[in-house]
N, C-alpha and C. Protein backbone atom coordinates (compact mmCIF):
# COMPACT_ATOMS: atom_id res chain seq x y z
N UNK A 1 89.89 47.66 91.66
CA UNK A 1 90.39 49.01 91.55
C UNK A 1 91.92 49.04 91.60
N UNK A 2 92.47 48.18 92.31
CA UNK A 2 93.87 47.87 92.37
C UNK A 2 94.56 47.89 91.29
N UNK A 3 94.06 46.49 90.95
CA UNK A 3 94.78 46.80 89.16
C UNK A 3 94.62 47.74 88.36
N UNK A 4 93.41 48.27 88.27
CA UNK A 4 93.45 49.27 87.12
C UNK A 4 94.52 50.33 87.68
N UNK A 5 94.83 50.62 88.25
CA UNK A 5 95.81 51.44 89.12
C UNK A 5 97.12 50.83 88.48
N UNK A 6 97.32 49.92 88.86
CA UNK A 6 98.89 49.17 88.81
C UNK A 6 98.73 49.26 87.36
N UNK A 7 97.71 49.04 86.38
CA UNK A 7 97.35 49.03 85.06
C UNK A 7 98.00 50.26 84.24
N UNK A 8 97.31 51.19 84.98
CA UNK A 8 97.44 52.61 84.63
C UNK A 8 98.70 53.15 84.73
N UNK A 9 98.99 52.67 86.04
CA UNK A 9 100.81 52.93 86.32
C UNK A 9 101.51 52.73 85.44
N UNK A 10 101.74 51.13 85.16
CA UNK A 10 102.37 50.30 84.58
C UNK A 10 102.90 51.09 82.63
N UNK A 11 101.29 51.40 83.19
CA UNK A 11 100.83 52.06 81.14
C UNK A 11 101.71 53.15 80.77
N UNK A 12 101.75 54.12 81.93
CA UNK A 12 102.17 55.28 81.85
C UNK A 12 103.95 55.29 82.12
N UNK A 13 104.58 53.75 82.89
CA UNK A 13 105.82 53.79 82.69
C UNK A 13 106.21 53.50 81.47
N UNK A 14 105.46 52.68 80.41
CA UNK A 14 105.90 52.11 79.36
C UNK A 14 105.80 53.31 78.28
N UNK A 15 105.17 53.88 78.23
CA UNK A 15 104.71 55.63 77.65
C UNK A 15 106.12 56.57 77.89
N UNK A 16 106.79 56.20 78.76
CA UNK A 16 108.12 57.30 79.44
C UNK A 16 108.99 56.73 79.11
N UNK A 17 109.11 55.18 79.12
CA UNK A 17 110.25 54.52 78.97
C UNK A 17 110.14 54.10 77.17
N UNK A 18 108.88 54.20 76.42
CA UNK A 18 109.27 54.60 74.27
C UNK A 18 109.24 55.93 74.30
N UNK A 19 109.35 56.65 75.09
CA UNK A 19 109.62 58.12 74.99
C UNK A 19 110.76 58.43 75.26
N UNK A 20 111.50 57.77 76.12
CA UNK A 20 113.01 57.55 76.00
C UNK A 20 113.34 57.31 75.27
N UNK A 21 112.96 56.21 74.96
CA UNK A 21 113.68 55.25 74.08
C UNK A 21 113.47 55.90 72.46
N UNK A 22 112.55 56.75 72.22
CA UNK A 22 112.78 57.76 70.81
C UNK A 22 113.52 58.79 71.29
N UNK A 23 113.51 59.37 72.25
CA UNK A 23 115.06 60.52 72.49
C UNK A 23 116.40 59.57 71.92
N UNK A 24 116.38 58.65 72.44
CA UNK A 24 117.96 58.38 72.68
C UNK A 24 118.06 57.86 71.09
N UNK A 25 117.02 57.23 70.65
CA UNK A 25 117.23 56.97 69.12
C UNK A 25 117.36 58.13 67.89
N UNK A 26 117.15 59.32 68.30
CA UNK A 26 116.67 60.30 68.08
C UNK A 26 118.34 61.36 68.06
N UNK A 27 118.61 60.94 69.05
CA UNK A 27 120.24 61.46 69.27
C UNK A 27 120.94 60.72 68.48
N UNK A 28 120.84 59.53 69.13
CA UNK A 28 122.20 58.22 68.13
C UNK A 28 121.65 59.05 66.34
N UNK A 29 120.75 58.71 65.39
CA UNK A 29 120.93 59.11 64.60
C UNK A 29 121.36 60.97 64.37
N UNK A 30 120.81 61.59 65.23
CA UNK A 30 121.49 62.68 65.01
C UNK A 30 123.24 62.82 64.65
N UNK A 31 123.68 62.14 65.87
CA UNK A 31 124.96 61.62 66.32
C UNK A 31 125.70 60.87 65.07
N UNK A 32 125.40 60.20 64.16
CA UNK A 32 125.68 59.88 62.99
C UNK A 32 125.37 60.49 61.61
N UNK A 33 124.48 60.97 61.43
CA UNK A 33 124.20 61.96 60.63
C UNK A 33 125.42 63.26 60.37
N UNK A 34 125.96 63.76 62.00
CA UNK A 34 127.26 64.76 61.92
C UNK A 34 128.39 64.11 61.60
N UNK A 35 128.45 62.84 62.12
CA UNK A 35 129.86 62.17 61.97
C UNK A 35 130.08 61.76 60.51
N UNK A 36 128.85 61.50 59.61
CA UNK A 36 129.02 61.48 57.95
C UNK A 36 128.98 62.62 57.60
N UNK A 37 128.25 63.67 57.85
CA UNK A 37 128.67 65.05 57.11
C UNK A 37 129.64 65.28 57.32
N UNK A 38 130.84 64.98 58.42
CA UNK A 38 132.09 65.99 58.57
C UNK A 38 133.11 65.08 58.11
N UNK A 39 132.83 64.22 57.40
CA UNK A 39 133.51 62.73 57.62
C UNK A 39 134.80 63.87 56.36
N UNK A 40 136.13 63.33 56.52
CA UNK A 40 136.84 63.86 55.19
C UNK A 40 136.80 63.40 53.90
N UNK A 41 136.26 62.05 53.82
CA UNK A 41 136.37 61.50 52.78
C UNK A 41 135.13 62.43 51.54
N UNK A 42 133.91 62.82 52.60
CA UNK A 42 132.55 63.71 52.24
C UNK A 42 133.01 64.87 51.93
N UNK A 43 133.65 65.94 52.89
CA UNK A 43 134.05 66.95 52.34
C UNK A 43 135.03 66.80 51.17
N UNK A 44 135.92 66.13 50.82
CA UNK A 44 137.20 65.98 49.94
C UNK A 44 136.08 65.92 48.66
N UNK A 45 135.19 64.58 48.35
CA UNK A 45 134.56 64.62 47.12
C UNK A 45 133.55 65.85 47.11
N UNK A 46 133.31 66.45 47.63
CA UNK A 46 132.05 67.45 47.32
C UNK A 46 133.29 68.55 47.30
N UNK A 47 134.21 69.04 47.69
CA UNK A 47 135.32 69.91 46.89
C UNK A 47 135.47 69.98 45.10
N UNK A 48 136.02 68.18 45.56
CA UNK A 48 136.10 67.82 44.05
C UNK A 48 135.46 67.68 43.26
N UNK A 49 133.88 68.42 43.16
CA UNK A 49 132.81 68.13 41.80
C UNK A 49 132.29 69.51 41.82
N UNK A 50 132.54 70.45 43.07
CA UNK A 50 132.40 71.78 42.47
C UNK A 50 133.04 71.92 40.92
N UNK A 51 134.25 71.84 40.73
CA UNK A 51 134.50 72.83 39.26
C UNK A 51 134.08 71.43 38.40
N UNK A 52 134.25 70.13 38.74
CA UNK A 52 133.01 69.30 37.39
C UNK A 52 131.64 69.88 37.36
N UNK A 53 131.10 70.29 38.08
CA UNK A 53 129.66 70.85 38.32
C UNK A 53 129.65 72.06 37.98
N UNK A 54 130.63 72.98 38.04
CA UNK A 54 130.57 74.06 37.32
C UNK A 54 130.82 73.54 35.56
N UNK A 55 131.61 73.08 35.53
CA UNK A 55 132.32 73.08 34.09
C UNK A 55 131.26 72.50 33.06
N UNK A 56 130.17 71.35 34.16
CA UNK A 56 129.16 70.71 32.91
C UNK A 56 128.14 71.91 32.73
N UNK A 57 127.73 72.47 33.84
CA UNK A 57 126.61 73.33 34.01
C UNK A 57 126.96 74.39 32.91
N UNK A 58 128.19 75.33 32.65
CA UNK A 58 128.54 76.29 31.53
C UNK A 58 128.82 75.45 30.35
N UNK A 59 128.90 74.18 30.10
CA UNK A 59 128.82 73.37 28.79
C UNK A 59 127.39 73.49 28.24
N UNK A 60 126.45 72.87 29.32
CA UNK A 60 125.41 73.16 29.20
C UNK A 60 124.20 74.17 28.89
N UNK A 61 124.83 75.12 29.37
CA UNK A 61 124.33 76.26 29.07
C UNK A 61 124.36 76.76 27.93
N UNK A 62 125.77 76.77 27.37
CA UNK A 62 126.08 77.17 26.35
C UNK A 62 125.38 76.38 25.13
N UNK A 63 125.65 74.98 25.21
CA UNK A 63 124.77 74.26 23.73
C UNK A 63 123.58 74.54 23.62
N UNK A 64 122.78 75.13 25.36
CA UNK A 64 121.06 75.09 24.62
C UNK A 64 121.00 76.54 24.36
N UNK A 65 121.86 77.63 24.67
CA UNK A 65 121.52 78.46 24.08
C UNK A 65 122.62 79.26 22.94
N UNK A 66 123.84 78.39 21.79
CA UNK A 66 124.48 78.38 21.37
C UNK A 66 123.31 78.87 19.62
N UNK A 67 123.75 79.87 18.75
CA UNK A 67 122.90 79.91 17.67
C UNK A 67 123.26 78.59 16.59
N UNK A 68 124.32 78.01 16.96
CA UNK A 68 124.56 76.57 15.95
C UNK A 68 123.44 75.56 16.48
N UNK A 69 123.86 74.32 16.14
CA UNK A 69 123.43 72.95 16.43
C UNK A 69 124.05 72.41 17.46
N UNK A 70 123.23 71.30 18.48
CA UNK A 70 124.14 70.72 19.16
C UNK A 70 125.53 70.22 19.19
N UNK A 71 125.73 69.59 18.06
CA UNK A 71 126.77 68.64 17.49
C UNK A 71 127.94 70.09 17.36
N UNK A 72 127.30 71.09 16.39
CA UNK A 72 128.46 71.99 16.27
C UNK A 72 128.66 72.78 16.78
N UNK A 73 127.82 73.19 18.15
CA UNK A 73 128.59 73.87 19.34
C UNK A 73 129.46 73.05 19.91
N UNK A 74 129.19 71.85 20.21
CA UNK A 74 129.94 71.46 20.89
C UNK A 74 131.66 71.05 19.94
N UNK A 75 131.59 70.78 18.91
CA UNK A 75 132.75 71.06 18.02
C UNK A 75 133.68 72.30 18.01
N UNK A 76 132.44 73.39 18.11
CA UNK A 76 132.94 75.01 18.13
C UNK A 76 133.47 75.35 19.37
N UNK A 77 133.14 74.93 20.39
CA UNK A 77 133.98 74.49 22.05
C UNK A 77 135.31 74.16 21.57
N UNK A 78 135.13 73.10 21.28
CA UNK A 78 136.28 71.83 21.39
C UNK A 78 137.50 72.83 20.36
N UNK A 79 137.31 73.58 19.11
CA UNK A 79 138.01 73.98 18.64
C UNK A 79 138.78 76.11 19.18
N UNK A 80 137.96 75.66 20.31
CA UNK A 80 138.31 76.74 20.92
C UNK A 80 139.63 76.84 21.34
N UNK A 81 140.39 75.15 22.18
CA UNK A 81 141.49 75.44 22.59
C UNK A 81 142.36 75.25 21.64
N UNK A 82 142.50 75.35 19.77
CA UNK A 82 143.22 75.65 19.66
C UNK A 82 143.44 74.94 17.94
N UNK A 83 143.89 75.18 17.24
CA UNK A 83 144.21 74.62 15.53
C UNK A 83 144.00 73.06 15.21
N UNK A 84 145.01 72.57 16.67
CA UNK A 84 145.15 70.99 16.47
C UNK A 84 143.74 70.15 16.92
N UNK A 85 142.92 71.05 17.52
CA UNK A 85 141.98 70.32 18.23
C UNK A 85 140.88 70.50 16.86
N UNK A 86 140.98 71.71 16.52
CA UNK A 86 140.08 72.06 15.68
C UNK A 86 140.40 71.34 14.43
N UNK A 87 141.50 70.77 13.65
CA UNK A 87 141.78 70.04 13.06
C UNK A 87 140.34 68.67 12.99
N UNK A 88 140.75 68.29 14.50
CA UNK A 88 140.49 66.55 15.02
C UNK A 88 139.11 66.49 14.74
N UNK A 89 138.10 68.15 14.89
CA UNK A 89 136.99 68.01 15.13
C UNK A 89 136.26 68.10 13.72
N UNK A 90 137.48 68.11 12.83
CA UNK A 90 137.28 69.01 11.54
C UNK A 90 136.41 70.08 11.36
N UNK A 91 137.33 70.68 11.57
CA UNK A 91 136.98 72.30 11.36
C UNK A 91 138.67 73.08 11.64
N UNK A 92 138.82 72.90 10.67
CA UNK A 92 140.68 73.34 10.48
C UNK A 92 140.64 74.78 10.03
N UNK A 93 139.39 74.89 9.05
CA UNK A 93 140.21 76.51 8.20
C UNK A 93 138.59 76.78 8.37
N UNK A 94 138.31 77.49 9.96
CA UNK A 94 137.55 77.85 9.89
C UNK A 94 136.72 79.69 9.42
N UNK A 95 135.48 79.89 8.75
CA UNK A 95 135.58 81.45 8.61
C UNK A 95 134.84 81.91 9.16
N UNK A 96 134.94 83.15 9.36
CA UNK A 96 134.28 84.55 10.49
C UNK A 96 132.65 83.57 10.54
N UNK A 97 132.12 83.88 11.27
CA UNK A 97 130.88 83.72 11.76
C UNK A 97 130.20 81.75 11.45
N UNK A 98 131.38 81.40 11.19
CA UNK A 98 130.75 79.70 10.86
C UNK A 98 131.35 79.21 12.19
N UNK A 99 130.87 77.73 12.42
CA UNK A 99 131.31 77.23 13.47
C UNK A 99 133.24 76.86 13.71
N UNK A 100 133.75 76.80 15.09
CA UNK A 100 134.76 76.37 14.88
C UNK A 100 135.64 77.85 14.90
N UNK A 101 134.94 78.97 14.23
CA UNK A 101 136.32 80.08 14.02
C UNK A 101 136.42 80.93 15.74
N UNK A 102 137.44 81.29 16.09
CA UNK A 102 137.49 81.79 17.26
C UNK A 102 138.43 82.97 16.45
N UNK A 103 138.60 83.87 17.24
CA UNK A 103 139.53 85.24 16.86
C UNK A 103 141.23 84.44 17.58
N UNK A 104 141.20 83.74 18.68
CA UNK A 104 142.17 83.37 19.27
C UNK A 104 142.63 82.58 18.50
N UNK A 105 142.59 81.50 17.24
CA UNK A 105 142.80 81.05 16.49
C UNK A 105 142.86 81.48 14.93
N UNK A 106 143.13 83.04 14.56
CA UNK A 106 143.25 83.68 13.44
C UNK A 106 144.60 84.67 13.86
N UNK A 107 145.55 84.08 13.49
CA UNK A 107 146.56 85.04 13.92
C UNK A 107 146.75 86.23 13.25
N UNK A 108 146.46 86.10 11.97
CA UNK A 108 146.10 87.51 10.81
C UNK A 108 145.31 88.43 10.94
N UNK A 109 144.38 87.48 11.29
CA UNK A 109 142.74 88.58 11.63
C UNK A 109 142.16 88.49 10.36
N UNK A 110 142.26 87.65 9.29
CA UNK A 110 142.05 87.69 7.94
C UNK A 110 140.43 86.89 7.82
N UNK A 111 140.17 86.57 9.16
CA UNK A 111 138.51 85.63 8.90
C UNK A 111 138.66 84.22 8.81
N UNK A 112 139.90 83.70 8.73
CA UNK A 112 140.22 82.30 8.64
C UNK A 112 140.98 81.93 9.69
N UNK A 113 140.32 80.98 10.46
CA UNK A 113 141.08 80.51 11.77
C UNK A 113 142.21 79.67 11.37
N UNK A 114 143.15 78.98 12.07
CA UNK A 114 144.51 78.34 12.03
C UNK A 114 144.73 78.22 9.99
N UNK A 115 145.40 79.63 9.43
CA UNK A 115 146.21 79.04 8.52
C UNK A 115 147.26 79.66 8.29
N UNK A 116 147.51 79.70 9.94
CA UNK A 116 149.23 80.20 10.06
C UNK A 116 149.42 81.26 8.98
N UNK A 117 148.80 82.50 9.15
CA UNK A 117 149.15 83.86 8.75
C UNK A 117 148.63 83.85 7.23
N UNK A 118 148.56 82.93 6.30
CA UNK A 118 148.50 83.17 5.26
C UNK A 118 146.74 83.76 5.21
N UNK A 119 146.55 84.47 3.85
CA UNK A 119 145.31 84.99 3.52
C UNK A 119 144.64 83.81 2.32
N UNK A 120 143.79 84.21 2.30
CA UNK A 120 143.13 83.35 1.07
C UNK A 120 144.02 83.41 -0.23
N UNK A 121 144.41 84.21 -0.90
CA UNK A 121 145.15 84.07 -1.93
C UNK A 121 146.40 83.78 -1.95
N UNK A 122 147.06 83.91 -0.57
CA UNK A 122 148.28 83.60 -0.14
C UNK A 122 148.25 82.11 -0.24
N UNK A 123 147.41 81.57 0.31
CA UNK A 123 147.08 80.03 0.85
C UNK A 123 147.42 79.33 -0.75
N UNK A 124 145.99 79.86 -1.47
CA UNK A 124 146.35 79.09 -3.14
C UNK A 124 147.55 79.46 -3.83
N UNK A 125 148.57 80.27 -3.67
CA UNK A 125 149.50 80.30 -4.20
C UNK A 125 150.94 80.27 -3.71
N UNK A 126 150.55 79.36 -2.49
CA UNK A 126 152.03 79.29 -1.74
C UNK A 126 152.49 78.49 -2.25
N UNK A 127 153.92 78.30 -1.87
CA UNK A 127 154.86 77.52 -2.40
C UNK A 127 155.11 76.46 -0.99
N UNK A 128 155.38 74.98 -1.38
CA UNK A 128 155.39 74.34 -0.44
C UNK A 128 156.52 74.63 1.18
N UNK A 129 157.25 75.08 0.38
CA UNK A 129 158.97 75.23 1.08
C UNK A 129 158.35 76.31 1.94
N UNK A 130 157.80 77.09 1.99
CA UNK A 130 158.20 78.89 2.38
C UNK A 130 157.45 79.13 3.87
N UNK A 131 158.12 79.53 4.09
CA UNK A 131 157.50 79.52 5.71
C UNK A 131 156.74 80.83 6.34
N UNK A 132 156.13 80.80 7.29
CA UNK A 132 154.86 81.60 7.47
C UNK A 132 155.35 83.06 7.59
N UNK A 133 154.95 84.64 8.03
CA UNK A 133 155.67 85.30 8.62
C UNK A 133 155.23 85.36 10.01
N UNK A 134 154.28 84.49 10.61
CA UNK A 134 154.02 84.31 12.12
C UNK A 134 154.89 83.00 12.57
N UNK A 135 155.01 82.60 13.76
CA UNK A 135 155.57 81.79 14.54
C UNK A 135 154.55 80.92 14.21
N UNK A 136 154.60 79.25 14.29
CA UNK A 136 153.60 78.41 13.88
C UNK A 136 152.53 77.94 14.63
N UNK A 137 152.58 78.48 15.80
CA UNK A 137 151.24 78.74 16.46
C UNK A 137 150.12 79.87 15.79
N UNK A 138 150.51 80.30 15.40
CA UNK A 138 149.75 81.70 14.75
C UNK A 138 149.50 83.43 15.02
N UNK A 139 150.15 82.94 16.68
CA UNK A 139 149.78 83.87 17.36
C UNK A 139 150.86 85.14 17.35
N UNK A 140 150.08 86.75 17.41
CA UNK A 140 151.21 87.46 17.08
C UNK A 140 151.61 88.00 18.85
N UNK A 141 152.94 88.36 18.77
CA UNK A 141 153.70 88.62 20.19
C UNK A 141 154.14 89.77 19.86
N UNK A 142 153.35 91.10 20.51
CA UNK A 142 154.31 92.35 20.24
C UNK A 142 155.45 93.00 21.14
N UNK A 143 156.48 93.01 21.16
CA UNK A 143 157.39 93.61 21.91
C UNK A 143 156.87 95.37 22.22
N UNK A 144 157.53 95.25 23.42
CA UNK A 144 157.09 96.86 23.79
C UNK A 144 158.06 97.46 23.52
């Protein structure tokens, strides 16, 4: 009867003492778990992929629900910021409702993106020398 006693004892210290011993393991990882979330190096990169994570997510959005093609939304983007880009992507003289034309890139308003003010008939019958009546960005600047 003795032993089973000392048995039983024995049983029930070793029961208290891995029951400790998962608290305290239980903390230590807690205890590390905060010290990597607050770490700066963690906060600094998760700052820095908010606006990549925004910027792919509205790329994204836009090509699957863009009425072009993959290839030429994403061209029609690219020629958004501007004549020279739209050049690269070819799509230089772009018109009203095709890919590539933006209004911010028609300084005339004539339906043809970057051709520096001229109109369609202007275009075929310019003379090489003669210069635009817009500034060569395209864009018009009204004084107040």
């Amino acid at each position: 009867m003795m032993d089973q006693d000392a048995l039983t004892s024995a049983f029930r210290d070793d029961k208290a003492v891995a029951k400790e011993v998962r608290k305290l393991r239980r903390q230590q990882r807690a205890d590390r778990t905060l010290r990597n979330a607050l770490s700066p190096a963690r906060i600094l990169a998760n700052v820095l992929l908010v606006p990549v994570v925004t910027v792919a997510l509205t790329i994204s959005i836009y090509v699957r629900t863009s009425p072009y093609e993959r290839q030429d939304a994403m061209r029609h983007l690219v020629a958004m910021s501007g004549c020279a880009a739209a050049a690269k992507v070819g799509l230089p003289y772009a018109t009203a409702n095709t890919p590539g034309y933006h209004v911010r890139n028609d300084g005339d308003l004539d339906g043809i993106a970057c051709n520096e003010g001229r109109s369609r008939h202007q275009s075929a019958q310019a003379e090489p020398g003669t210069a635009s009546p817009l500034p060569s960005g395209g864009a018009k600047f009204l004084r107040p």
